[in-house]
Protein backbone atom coordinates (compact mmCIF):
# COMPACT_ATOMS: atom_id res chain seq x y z
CA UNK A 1 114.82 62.74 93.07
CA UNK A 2 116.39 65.68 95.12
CA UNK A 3 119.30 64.78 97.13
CA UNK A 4 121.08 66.98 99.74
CA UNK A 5 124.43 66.41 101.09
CA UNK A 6 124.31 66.76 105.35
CA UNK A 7 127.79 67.00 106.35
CA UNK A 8 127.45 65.73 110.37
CA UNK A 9 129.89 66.82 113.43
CA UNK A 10 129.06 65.12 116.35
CA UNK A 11 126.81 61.66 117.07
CA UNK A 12 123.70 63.79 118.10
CA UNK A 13 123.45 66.49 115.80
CA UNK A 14 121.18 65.40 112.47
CA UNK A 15 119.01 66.99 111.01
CA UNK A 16 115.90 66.12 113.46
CA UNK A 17 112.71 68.44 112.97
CA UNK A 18 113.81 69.93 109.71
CA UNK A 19 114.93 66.52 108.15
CA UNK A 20 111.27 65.47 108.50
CA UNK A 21 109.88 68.44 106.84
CA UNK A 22 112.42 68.00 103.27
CA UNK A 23 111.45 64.68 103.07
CA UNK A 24 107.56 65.24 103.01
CA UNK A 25 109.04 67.35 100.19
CA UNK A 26 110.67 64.47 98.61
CA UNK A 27 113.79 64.93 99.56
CA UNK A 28 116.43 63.00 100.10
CA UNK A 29 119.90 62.47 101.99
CA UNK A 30 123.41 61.32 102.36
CA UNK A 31 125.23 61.63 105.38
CA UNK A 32 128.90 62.89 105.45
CA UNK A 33 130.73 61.80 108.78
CA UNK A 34 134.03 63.55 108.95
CA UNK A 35 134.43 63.27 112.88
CA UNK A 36 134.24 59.24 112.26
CA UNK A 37 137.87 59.43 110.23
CA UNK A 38 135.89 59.70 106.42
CA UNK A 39 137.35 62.21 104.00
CA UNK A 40 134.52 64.60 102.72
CA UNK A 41 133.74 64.87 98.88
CA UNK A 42 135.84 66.95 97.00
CA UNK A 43 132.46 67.53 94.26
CA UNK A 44 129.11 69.13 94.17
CA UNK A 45 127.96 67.00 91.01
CA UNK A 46 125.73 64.44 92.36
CA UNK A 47 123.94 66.74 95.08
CA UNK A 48 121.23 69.72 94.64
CA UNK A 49 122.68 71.09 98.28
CA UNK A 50 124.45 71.77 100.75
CA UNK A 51 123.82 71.29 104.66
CA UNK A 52 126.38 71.81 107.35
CA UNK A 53 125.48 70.96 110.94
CA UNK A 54 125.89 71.55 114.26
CA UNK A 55 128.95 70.52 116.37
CA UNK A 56 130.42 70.04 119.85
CA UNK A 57 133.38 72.13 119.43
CA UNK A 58 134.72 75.59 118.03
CA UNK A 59 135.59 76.00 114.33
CA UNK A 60 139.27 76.91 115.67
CA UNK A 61 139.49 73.44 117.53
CA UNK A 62 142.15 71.77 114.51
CA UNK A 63 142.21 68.55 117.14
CA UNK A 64 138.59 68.01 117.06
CA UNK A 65 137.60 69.23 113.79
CA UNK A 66 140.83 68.35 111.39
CA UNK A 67 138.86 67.88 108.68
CA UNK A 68 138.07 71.66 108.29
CA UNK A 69 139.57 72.00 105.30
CA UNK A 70 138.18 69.52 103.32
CA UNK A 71 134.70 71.31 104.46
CA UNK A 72 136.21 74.71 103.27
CA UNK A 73 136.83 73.01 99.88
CA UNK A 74 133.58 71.40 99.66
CA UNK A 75 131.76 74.86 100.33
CA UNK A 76 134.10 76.29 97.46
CA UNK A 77 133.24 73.51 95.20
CA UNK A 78 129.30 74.01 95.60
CA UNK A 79 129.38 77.80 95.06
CA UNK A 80 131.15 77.24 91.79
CA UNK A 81 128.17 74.74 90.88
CA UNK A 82 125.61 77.34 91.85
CA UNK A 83 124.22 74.66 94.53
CA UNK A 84 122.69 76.41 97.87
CA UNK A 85 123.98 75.96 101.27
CA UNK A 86 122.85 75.65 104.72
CA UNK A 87 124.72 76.54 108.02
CA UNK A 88 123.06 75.32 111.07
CA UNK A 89 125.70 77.00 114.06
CA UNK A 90 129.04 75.01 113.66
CA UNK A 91 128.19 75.03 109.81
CA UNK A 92 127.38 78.28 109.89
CA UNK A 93 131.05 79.26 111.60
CA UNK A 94 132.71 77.46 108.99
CA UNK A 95 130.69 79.66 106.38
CA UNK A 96 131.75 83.19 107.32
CA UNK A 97 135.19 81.63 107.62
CA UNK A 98 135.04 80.45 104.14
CA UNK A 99 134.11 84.06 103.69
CA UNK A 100 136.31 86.40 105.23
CA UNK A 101 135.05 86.16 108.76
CA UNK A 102 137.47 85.51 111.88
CA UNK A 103 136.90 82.69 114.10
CA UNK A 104 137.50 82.58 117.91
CA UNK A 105 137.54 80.19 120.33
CA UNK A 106 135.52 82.42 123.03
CA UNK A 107 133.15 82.52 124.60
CA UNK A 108 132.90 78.54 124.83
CA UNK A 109 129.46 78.06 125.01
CA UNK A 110 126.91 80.01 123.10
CA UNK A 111 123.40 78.43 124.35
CA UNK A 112 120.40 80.27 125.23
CA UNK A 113 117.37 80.82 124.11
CA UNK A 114 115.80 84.42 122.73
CA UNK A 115 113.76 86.01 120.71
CA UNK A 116 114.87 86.42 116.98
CA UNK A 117 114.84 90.11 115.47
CA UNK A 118 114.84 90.71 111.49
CA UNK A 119 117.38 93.76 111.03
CA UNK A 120 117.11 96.18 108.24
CA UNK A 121 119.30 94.17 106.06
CA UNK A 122 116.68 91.38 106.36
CA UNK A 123 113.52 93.63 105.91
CA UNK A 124 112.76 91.30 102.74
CA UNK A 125 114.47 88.03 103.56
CA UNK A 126 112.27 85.05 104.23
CA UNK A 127 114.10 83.72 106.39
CA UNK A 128 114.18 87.27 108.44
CA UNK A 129 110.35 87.19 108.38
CA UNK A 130 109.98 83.77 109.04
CA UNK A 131 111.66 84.14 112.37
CA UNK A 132 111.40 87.68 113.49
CA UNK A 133 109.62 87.68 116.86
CA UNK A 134 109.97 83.91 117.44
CA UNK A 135 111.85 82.35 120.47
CA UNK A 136 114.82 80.18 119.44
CA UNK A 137 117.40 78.05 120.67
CA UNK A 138 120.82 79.03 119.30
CA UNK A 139 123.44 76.66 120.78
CA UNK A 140 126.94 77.10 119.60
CA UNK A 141 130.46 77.07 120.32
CA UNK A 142 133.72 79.91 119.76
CA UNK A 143 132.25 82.76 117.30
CA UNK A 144 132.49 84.14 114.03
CA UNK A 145 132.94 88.09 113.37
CA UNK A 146 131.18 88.91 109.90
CA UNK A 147 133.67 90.30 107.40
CA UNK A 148 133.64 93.94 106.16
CA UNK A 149 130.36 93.83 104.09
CA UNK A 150 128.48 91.04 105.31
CA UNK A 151 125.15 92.31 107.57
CA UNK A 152 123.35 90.17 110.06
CA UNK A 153 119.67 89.74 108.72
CA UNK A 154 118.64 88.18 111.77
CA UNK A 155 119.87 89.67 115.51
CA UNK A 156 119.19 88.45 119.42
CA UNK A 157 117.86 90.30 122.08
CA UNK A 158 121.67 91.71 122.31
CA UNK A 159 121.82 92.53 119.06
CA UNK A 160 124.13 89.53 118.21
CA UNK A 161 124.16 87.93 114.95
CA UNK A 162 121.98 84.95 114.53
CA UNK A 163 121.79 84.68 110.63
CA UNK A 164 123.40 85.71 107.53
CA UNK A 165 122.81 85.42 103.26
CA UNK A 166 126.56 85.36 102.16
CA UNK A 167 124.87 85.46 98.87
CA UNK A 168 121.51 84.22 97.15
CA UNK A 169 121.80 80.62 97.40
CA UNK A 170 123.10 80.40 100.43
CA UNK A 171 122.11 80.85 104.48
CA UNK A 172 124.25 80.56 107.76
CA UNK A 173 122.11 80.75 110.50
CA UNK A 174 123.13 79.96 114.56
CA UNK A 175 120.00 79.26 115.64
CA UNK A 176 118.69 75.70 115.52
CA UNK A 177 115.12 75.04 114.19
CA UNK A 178 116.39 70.88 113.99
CA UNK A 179 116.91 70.34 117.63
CA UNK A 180 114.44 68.14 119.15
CA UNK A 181 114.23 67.51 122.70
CA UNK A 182 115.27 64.26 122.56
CA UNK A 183 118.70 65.41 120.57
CA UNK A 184 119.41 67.49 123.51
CA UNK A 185 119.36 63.95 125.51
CA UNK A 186 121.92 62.61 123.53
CA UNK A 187 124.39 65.29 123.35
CA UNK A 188 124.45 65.04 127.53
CA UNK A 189 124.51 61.16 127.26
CA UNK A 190 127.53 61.34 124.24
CA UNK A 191 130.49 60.47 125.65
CA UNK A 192 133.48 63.16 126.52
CA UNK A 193 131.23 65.99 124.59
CA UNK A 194 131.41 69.85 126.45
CA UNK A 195 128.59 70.83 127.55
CA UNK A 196 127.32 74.62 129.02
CA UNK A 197 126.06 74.11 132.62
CA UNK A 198 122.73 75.53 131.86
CA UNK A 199 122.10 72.46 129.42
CA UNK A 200 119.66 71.13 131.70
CA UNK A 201 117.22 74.60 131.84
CA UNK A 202 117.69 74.29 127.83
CA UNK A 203 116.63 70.97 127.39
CA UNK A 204 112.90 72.16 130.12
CA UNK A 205 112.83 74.81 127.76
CA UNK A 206 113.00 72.57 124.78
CA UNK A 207 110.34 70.42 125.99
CA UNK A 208 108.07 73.11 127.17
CA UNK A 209 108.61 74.58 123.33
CA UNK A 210 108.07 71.05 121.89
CA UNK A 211 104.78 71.85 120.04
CA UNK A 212 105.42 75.46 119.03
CA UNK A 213 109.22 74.65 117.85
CA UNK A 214 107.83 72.20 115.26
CA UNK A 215 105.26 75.09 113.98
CA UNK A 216 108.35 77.49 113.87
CA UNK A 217 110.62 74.57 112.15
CA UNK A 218 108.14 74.24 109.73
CA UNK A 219 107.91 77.92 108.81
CA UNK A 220 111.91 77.72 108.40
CA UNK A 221 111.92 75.05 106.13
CA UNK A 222 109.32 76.55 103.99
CA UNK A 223 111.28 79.98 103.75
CA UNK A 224 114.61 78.20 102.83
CA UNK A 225 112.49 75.86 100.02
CA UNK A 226 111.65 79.44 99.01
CA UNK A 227 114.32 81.40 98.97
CA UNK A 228 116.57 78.73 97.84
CA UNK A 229 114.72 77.15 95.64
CA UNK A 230 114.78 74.17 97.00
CA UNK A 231 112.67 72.11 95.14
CA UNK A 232 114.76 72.56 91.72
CA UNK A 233 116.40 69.71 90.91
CA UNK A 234 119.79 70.76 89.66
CA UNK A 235 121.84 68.63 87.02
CA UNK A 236 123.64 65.83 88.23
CA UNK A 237 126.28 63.98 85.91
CA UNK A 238 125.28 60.05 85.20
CA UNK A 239 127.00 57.59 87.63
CA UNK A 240 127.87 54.10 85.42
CA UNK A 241 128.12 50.87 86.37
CA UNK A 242 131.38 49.35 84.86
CA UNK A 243 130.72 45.58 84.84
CA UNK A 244 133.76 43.41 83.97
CA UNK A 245 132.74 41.14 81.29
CA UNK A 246 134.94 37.67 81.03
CA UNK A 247 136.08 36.00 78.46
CA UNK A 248 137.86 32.79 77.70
């Protein structure tokens, strides 16, 4: 069986609408919970990739996020394994980090919804095509600048940066195809977490977008299974039981 590697950030950020997808796909899943105090992995070998979430705070927060890098290592450790990777907007900071970009702490908030734009760079992505003239939320927090090389495939109605292929087996992408209405709820009910003062016009939004978000999640999923090759199961080394035998 296939079985990714979700590294969480915050109590409300899974997954949600994409999770469902991989696992009609059989797919399966192992939660990493640095914010709780639990070291990250330091190996690729028993996972066929990589997913980094969403998170509350900016990737130059060391207070909030001091497990950064462990994360930095664990990216490091998949490339070198040929394993893809997924950014979903915190994740997806800590990915042009890992590759040359800077990090900044402004502006705070990043959360809006807009219409996605496939750039020349992304002309024959499919993840570009997947999303170019659909309306997405992108929520994140600080920003990245893309290193000397790197091109945006996918822009905003500002001609921001939404998404980026580092390289072929791997995405970072700041808009967020796994937010469900209902994840928006939690974030506002989790305690002590910042949160933009339009949050409650996104979370309307979110709900008014319910049914056609799930179409457009649906379309992501299948362009990452594609362009990732997703559905390869990659070699994993054999985990042993070591029973103690005892004699007399």
């Amino acid at each position: 069986m296939k079985r990714f590697m979700l590294v969480q950030h915050s109590y409300s950020e899974f997954l949600g609408m994409v999770e469902k997808q991989l696992e009609s796909r059989n797919i399966g899943f192992q939660y990493q919970r640095p914010f709780l105090g639990v070291d990250l992995p330091t190996t690729a070998t028993q996972h066929d990739a990589l997913w980094l979430l969403g998170g509350a705070y900016p990737v130059t927060d060391e207070e909030a996020n001091p497990w950064l890098a462990q994360e930095l290592r664990l990216i490091t450790n998949f490339k070198k394994m040929r394993r893809p990777i997924v950014g979903i907007g915190f994740g997806a900071l800590v990915m042009v980090l890992h590759e040359g970009g800077e990090v900044s702490d402004e502006p705070y908030f990043n959360t809006y919804w807009t219409t996605c734009h496939k750039t020349e760079a992304g002309r024959d992505d499919p993840l570009a095509n997947a999303v170019d003239g659909k309306k997405l939320l992108v929520m994140y927090n600080g920003s990245a600048t893309l290193p000397e090389g790197m091109e945006p495939i996918v822009v905003d109605d500002e001609g921001r940066w939404l998404a980026v292929r580092p390289d072929d087996l791997s995405y970072a992408m700041l808009f967020r195809p796994e937010i469900k209405p209902g994840m928006i709820e939690d974030m506002m009910m989790e305690d002590n977490r910042p949160l933009p003062d339009n949050i409650g016009e996104i979370l309307e939004q979110a709900r008014a977008n319910w049914a056609e978000g799930q179409k457009i999640a649906a379309e992501i999923c299948l362009a990452l299974v594609t362009a990732l090759d997703l559905m390869t199961e990659r070699h994993k080394m054999p985990v042993f039981n070591l029973n103690v035998v005892k004699t007399e």
